[in-house]
PDB file of N, CA and C in Angstrom:
ATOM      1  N   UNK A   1      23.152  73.766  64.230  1.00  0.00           N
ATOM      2  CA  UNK A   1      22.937  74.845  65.187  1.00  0.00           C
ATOM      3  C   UNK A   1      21.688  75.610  64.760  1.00  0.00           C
ATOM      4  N   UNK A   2      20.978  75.640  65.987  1.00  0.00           N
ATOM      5  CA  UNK A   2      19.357  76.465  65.329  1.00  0.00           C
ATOM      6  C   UNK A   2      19.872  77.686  65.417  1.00  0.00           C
ATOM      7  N   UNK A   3      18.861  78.389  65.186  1.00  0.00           N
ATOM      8  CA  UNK A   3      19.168  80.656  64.513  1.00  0.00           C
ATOM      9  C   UNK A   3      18.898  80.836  66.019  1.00  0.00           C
ATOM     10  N   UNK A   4      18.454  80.636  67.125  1.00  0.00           N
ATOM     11  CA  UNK A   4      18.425  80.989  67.925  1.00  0.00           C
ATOM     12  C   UNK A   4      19.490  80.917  69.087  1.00  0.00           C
ATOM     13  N   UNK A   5      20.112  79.707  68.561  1.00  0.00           N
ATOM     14  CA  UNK A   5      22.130  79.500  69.476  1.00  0.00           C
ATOM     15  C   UNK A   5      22.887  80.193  68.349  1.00  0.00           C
ATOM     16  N   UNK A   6      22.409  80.813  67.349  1.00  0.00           N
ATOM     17  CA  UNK A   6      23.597  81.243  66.599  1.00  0.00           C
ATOM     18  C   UNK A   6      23.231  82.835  66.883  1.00  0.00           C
ATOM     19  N   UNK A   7      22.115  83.392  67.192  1.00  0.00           N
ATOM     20  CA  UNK A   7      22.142  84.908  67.866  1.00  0.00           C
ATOM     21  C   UNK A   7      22.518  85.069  69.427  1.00  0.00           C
ATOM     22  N   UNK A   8      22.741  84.007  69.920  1.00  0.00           N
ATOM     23  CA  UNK A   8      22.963  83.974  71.345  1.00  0.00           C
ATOM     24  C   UNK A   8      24.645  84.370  71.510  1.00  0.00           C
ATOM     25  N   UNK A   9      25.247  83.441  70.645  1.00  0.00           N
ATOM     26  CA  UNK A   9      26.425  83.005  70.886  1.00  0.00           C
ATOM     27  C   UNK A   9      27.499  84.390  70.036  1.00  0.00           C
ATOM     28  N   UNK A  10      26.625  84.931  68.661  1.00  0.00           N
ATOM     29  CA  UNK A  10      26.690  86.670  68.050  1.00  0.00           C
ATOM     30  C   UNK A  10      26.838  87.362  69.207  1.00  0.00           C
ATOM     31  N   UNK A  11      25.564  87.424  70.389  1.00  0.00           N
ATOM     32  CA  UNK A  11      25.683  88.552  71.006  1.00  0.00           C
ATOM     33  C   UNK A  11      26.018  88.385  72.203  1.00  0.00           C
ATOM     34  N   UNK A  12      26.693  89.187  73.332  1.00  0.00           N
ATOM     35  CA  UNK A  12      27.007  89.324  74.196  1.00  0.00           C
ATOM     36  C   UNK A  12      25.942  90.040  75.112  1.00  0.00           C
ATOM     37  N   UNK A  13      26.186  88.868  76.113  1.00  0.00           N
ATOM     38  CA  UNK A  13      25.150  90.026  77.301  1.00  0.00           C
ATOM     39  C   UNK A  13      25.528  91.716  77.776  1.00  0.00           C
ATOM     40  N   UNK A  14      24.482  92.276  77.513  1.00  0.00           N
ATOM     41  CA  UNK A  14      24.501  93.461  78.235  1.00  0.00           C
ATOM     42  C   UNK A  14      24.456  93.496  79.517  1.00  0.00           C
ATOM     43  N   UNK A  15      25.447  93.912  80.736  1.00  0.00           N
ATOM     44  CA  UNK A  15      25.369  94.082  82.030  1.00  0.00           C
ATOM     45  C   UNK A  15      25.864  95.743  82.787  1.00  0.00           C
ATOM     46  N   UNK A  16      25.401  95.771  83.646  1.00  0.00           N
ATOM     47  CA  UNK A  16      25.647  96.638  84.283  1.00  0.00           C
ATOM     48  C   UNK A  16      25.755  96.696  86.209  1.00  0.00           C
ATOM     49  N   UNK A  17      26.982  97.208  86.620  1.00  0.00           N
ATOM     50  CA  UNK A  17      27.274  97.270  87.670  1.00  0.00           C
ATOM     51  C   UNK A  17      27.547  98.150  88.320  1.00  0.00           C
ATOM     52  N   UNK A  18      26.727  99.378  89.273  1.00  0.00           N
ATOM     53  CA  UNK A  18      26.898 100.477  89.761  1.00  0.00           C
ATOM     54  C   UNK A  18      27.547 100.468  91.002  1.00  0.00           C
ATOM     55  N   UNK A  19      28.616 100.576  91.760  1.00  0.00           N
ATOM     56  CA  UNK A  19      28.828 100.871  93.307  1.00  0.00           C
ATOM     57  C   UNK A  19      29.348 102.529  93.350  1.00  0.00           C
ATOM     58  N   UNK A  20      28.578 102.369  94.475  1.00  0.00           N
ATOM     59  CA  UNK A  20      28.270 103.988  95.402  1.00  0.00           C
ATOM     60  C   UNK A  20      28.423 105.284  94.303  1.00  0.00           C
ATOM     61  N   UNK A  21      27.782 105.441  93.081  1.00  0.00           N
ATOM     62  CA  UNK A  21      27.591 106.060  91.967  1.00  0.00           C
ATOM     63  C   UNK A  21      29.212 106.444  92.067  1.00  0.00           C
ATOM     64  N   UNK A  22      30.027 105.917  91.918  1.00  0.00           N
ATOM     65  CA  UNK A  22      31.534 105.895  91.505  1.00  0.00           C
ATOM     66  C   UNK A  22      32.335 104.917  90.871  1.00  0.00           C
ATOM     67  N   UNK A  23      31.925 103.647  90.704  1.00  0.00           N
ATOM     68  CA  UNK A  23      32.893 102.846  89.829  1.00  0.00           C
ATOM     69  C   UNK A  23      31.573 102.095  89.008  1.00  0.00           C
ATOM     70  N   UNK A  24      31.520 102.120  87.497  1.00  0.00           N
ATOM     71  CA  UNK A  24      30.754 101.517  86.747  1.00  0.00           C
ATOM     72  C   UNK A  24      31.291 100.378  86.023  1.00  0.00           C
ATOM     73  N   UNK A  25      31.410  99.282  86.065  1.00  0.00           N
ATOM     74  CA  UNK A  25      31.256  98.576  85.204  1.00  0.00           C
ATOM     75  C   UNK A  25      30.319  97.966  84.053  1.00  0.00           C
ATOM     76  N   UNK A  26      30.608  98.032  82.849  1.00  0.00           N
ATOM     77  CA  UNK A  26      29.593  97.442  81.977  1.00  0.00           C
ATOM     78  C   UNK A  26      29.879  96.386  80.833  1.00  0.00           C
ATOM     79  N   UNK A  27      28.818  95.060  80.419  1.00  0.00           N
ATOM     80  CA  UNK A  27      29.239  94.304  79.819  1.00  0.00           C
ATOM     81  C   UNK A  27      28.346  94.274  78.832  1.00  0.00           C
ATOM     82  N   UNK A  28      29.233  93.858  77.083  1.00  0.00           N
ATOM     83  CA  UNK A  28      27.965  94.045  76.117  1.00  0.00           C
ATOM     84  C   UNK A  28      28.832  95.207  75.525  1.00  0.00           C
ATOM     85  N   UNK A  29      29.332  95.797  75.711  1.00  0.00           N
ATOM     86  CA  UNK A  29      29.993  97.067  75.100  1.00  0.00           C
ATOM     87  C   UNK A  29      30.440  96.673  73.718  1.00  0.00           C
ATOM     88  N   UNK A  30      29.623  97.440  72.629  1.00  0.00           N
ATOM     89  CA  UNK A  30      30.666  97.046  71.349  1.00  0.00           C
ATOM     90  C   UNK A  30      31.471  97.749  71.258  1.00  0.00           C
ATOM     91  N   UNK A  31      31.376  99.446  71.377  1.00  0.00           N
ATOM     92  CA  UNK A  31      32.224 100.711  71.175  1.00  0.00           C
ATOM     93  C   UNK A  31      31.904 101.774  72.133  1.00  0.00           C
ATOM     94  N   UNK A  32      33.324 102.497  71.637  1.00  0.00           N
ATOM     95  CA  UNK A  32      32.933 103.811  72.380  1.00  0.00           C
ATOM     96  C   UNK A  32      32.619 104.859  71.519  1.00  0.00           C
ATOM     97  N   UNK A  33      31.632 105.639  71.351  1.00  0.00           N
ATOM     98  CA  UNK A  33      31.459 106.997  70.204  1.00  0.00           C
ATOM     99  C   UNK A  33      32.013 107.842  70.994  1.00  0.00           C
ATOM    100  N   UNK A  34      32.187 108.272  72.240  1.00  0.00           N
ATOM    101  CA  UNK A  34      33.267 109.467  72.565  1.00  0.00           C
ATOM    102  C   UNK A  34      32.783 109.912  74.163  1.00  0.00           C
ATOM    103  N   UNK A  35      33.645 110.505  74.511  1.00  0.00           N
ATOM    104  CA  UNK A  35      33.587 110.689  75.963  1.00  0.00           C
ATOM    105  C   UNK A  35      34.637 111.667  76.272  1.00  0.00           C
ATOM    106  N   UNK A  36      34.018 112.573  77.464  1.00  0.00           N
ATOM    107  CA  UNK A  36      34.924 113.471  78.162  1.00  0.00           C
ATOM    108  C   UNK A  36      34.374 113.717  79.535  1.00  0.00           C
ATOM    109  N   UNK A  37      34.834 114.486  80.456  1.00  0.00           N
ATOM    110  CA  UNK A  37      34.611 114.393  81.914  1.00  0.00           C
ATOM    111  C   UNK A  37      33.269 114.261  82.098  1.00  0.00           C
ATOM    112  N   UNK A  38      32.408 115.156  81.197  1.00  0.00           N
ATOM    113  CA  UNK A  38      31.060 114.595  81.863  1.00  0.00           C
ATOM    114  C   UNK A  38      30.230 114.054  81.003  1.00  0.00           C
ATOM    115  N   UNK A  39      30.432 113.500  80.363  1.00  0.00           N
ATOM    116  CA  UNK A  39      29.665 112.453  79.102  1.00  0.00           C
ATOM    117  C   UNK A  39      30.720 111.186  78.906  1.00  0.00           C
ATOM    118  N   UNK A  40      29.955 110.179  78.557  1.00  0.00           N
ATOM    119  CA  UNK A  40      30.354 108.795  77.941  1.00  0.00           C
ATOM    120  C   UNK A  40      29.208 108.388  77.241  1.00  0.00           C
ATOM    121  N   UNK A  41      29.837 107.914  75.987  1.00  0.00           N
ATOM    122  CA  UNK A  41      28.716 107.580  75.190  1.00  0.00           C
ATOM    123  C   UNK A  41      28.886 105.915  74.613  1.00  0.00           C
ATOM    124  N   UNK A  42      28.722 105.254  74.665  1.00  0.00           N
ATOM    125  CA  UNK A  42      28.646 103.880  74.451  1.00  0.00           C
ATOM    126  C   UNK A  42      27.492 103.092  73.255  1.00  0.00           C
ATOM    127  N   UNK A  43      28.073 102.327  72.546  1.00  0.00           N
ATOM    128  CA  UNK A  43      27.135 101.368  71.900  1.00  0.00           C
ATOM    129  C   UNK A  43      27.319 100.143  72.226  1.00  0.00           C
ATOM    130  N   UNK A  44      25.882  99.394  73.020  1.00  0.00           N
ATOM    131  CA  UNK A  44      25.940  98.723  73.410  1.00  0.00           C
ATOM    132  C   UNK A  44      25.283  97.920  72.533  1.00  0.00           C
ATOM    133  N   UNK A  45      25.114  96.129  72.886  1.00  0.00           N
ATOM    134  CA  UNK A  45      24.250  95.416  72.468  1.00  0.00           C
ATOM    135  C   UNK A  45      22.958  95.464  72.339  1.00  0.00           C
ATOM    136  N   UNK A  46      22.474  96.618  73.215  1.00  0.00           N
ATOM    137  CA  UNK A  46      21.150  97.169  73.475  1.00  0.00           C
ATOM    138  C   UNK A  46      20.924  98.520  72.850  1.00  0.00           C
ATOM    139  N   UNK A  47      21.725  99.295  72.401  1.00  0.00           N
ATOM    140  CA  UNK A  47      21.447 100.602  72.182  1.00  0.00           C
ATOM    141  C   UNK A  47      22.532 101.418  72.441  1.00  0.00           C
ATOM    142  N   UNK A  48      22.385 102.543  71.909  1.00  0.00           N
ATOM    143  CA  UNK A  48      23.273 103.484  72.250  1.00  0.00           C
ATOM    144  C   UNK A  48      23.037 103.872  73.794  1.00  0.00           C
ATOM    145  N   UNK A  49      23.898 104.300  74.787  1.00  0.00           N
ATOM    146  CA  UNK A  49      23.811 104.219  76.079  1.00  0.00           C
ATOM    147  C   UNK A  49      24.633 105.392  76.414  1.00  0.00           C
ATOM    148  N   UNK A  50      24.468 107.065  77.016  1.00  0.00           N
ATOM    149  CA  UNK A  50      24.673 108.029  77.688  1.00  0.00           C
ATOM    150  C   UNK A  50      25.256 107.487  78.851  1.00  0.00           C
ATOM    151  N   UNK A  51      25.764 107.932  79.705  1.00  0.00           N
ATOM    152  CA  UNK A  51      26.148 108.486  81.084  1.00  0.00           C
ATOM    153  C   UNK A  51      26.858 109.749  80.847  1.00  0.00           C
ATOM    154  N   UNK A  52      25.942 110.132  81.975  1.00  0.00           N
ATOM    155  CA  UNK A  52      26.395 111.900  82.438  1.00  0.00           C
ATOM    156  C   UNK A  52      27.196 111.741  84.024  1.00  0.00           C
ATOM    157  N   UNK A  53      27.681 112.733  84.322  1.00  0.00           N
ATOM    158  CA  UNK A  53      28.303 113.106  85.963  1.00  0.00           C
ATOM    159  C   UNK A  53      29.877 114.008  85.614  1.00  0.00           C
ATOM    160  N   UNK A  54      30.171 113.681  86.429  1.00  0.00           N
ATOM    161  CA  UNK A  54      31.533 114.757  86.956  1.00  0.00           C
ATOM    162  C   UNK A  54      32.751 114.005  86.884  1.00  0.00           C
ATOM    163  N   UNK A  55      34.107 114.308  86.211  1.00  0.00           N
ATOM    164  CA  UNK A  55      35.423 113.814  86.526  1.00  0.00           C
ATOM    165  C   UNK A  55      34.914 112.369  86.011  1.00  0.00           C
ATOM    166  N   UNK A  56      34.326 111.716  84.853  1.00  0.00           N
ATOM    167  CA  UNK A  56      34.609 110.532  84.283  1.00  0.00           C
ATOM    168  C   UNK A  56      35.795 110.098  83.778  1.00  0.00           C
ATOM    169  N   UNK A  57      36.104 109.285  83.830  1.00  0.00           N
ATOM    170  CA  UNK A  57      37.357 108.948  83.263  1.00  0.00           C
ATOM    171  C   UNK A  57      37.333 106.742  82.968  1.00  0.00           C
ATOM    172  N   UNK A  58      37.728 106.681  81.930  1.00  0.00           N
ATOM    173  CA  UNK A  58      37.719 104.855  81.395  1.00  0.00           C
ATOM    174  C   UNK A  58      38.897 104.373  82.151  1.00  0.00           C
ATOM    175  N   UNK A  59      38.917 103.472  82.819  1.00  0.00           N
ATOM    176  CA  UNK A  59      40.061 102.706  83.661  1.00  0.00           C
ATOM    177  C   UNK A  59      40.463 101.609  82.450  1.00  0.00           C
ATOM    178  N   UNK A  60      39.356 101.258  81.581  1.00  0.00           N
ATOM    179  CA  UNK A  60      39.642 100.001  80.908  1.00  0.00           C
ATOM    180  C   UNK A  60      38.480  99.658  79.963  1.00  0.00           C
ATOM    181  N   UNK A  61      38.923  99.451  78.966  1.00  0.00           N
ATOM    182  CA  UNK A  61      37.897  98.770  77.736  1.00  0.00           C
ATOM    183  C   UNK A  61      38.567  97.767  76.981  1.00  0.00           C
ATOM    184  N   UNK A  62      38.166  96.621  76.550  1.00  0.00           N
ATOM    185  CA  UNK A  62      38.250  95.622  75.861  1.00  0.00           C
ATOM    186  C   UNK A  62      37.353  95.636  75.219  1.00  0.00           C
ATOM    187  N   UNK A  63      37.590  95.343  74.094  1.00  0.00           N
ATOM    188  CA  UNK A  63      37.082  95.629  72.780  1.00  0.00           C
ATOM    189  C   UNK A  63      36.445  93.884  72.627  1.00  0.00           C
ATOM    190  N   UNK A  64      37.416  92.915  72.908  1.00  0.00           N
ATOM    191  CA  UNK A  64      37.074  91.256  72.587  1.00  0.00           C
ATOM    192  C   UNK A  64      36.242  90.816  73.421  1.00  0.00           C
ATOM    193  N   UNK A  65      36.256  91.315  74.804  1.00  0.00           N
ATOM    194  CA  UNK A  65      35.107  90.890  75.889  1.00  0.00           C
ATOM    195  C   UNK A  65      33.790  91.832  75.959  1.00  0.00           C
ATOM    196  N   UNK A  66      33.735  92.924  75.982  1.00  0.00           N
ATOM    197  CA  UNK A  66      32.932  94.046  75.557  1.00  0.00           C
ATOM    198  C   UNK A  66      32.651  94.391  77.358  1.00  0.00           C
ATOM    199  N   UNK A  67      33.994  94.315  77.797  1.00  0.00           N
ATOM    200  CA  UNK A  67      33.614  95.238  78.991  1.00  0.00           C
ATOM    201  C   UNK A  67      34.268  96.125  79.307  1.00  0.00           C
ATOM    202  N   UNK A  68      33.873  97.381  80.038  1.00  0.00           N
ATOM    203  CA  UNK A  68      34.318  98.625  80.078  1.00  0.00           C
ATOM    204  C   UNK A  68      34.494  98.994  81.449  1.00  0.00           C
ATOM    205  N   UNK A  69      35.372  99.567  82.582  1.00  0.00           N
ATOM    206  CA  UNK A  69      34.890 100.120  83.416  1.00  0.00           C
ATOM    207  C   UNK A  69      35.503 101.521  83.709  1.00  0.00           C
ATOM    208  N   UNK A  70      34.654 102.527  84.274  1.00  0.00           N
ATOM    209  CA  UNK A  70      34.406 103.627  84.396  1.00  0.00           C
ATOM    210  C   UNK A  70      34.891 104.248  85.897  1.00  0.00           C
ATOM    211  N   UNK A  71      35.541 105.269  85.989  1.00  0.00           N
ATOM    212  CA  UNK A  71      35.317 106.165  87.455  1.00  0.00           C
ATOM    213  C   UNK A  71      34.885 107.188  87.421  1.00  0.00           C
ATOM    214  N   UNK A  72      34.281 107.944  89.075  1.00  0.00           N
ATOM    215  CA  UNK A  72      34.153 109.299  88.821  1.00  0.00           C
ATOM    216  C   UNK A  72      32.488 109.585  89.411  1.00  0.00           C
ATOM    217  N   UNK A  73      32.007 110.550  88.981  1.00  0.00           N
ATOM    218  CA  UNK A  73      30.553 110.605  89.719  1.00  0.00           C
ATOM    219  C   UNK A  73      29.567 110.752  88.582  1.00  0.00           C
ATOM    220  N   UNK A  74      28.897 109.719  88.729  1.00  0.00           N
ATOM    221  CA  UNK A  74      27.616 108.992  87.895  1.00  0.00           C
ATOM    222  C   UNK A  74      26.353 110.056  88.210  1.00  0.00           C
ATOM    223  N   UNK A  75      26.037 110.375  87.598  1.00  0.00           N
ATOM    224  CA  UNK A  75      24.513 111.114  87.615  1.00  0.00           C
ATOM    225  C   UNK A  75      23.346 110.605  87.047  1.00  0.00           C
ATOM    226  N   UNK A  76      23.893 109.659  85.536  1.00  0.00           N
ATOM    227  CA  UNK A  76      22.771 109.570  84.852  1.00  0.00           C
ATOM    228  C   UNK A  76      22.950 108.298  83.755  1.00  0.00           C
ATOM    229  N   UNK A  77      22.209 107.098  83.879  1.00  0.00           N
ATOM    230  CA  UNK A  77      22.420 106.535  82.628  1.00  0.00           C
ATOM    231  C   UNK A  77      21.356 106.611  81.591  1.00  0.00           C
ATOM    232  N   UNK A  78      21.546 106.905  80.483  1.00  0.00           N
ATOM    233  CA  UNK A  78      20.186 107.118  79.552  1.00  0.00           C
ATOM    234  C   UNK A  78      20.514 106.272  78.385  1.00  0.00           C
ATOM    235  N   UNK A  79      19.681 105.325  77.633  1.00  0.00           N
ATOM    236  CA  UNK A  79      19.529 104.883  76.680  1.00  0.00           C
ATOM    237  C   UNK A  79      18.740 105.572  75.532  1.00  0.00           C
ATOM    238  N   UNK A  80      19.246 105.704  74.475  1.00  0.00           N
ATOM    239  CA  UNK A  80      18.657 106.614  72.943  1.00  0.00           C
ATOM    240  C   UNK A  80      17.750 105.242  72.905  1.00  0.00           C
ATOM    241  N   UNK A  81      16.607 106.084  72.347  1.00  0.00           N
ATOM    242  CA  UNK A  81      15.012 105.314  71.779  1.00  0.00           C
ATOM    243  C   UNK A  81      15.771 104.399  70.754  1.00  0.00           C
ATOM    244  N   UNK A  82      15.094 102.966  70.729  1.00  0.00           N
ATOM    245  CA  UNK A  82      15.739 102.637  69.627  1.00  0.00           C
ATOM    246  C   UNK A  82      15.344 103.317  68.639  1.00  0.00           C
ATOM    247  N   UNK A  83      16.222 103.194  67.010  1.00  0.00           N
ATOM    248  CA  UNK A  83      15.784 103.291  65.935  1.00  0.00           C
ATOM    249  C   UNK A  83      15.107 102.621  64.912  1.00  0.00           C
ATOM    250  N   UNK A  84      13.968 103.294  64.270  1.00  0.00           N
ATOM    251  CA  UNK A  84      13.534 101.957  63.452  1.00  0.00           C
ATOM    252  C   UNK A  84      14.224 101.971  62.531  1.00  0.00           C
ATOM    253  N   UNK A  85      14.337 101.023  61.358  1.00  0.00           N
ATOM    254  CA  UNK A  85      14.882 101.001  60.223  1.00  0.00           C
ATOM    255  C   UNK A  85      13.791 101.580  59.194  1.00  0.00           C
ATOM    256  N   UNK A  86      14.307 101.876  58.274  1.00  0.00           N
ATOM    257  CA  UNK A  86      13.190 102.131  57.243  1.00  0.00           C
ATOM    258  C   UNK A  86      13.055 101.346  56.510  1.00  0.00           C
ATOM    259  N   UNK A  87      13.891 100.040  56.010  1.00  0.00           N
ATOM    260  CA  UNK A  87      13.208  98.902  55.609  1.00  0.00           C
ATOM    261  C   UNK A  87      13.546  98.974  54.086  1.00  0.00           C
ATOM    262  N   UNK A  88      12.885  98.237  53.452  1.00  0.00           N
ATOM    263  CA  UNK A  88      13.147  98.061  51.715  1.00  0.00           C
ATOM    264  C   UNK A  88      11.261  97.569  51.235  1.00  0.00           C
ATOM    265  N   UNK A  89      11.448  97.281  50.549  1.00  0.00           N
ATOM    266  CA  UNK A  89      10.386  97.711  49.387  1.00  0.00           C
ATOM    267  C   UNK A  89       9.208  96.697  49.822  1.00  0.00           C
ATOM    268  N   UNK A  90       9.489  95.657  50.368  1.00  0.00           N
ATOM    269  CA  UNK A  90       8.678  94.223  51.155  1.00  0.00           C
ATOM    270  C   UNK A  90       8.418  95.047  52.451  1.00  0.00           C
ATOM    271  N   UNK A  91       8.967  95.648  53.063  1.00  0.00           N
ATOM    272  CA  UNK A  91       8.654  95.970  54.642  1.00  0.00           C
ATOM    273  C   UNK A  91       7.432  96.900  54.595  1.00  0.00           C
ATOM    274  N   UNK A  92       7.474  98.165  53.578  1.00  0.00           N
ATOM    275  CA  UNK A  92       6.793  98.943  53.085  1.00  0.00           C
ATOM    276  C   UNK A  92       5.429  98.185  52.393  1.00  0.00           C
ATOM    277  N   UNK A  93       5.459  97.338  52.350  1.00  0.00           N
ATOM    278  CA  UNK A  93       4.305  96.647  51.160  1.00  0.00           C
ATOM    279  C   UNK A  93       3.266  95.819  52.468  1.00  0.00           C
ATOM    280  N   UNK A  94       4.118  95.142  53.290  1.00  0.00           N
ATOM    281  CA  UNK A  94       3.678  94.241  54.367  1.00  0.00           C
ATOM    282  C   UNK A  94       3.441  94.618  55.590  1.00  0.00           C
ATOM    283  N   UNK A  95       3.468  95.943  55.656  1.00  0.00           N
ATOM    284  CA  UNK A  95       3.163  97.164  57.351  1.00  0.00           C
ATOM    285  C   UNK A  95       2.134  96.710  57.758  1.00  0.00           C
TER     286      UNK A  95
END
């Protein structure tokens, strides 16, 4: 198996499915860091991932499939900048 079917098959696609800014589905979900009516905060395969709005509430998360879906009124999805790493003593030497 080349490194490139063995990061494929590691990660799960990130997806996303909006209808009429009221039911969200999303795929790729590793966790949840926390949520209340108007925040959800998610770590995805891509990044940490915000949604803001009104009366949120999780219908469902699976943890083994990494999908989540959401109700309620959607305002906003925002992704955090990635982070860089700071690296070790070779990363620093080879910038």
């Amino acid at each position: 198996m080349g490194s490139d079917e063995k990061v494929s098959t590691l990660r799960k696609k990130h997806g996303i499915i909006l209808e009429d800014r009221k039911i969200l589905t999303l795929t790729g979900v590793k966790d949840v860091s926390g949520f209340d009516e108007q925040k959800v905060v998610l770590i995805t395969e891509l990044g940490e991932l915000t949604i803001k709005g009104s009366d949120l509430r999780i219908n469902d998360f699976s943890n083994d499939s990494g999908e989540i879906s959401l109700e309620g009124n959607v305002d906003s999805l925002i992704y955090a900048e990635a982070k860089q790493t700071q690296g070790g003593f070779f990363t620093k030497i080879f910038k």
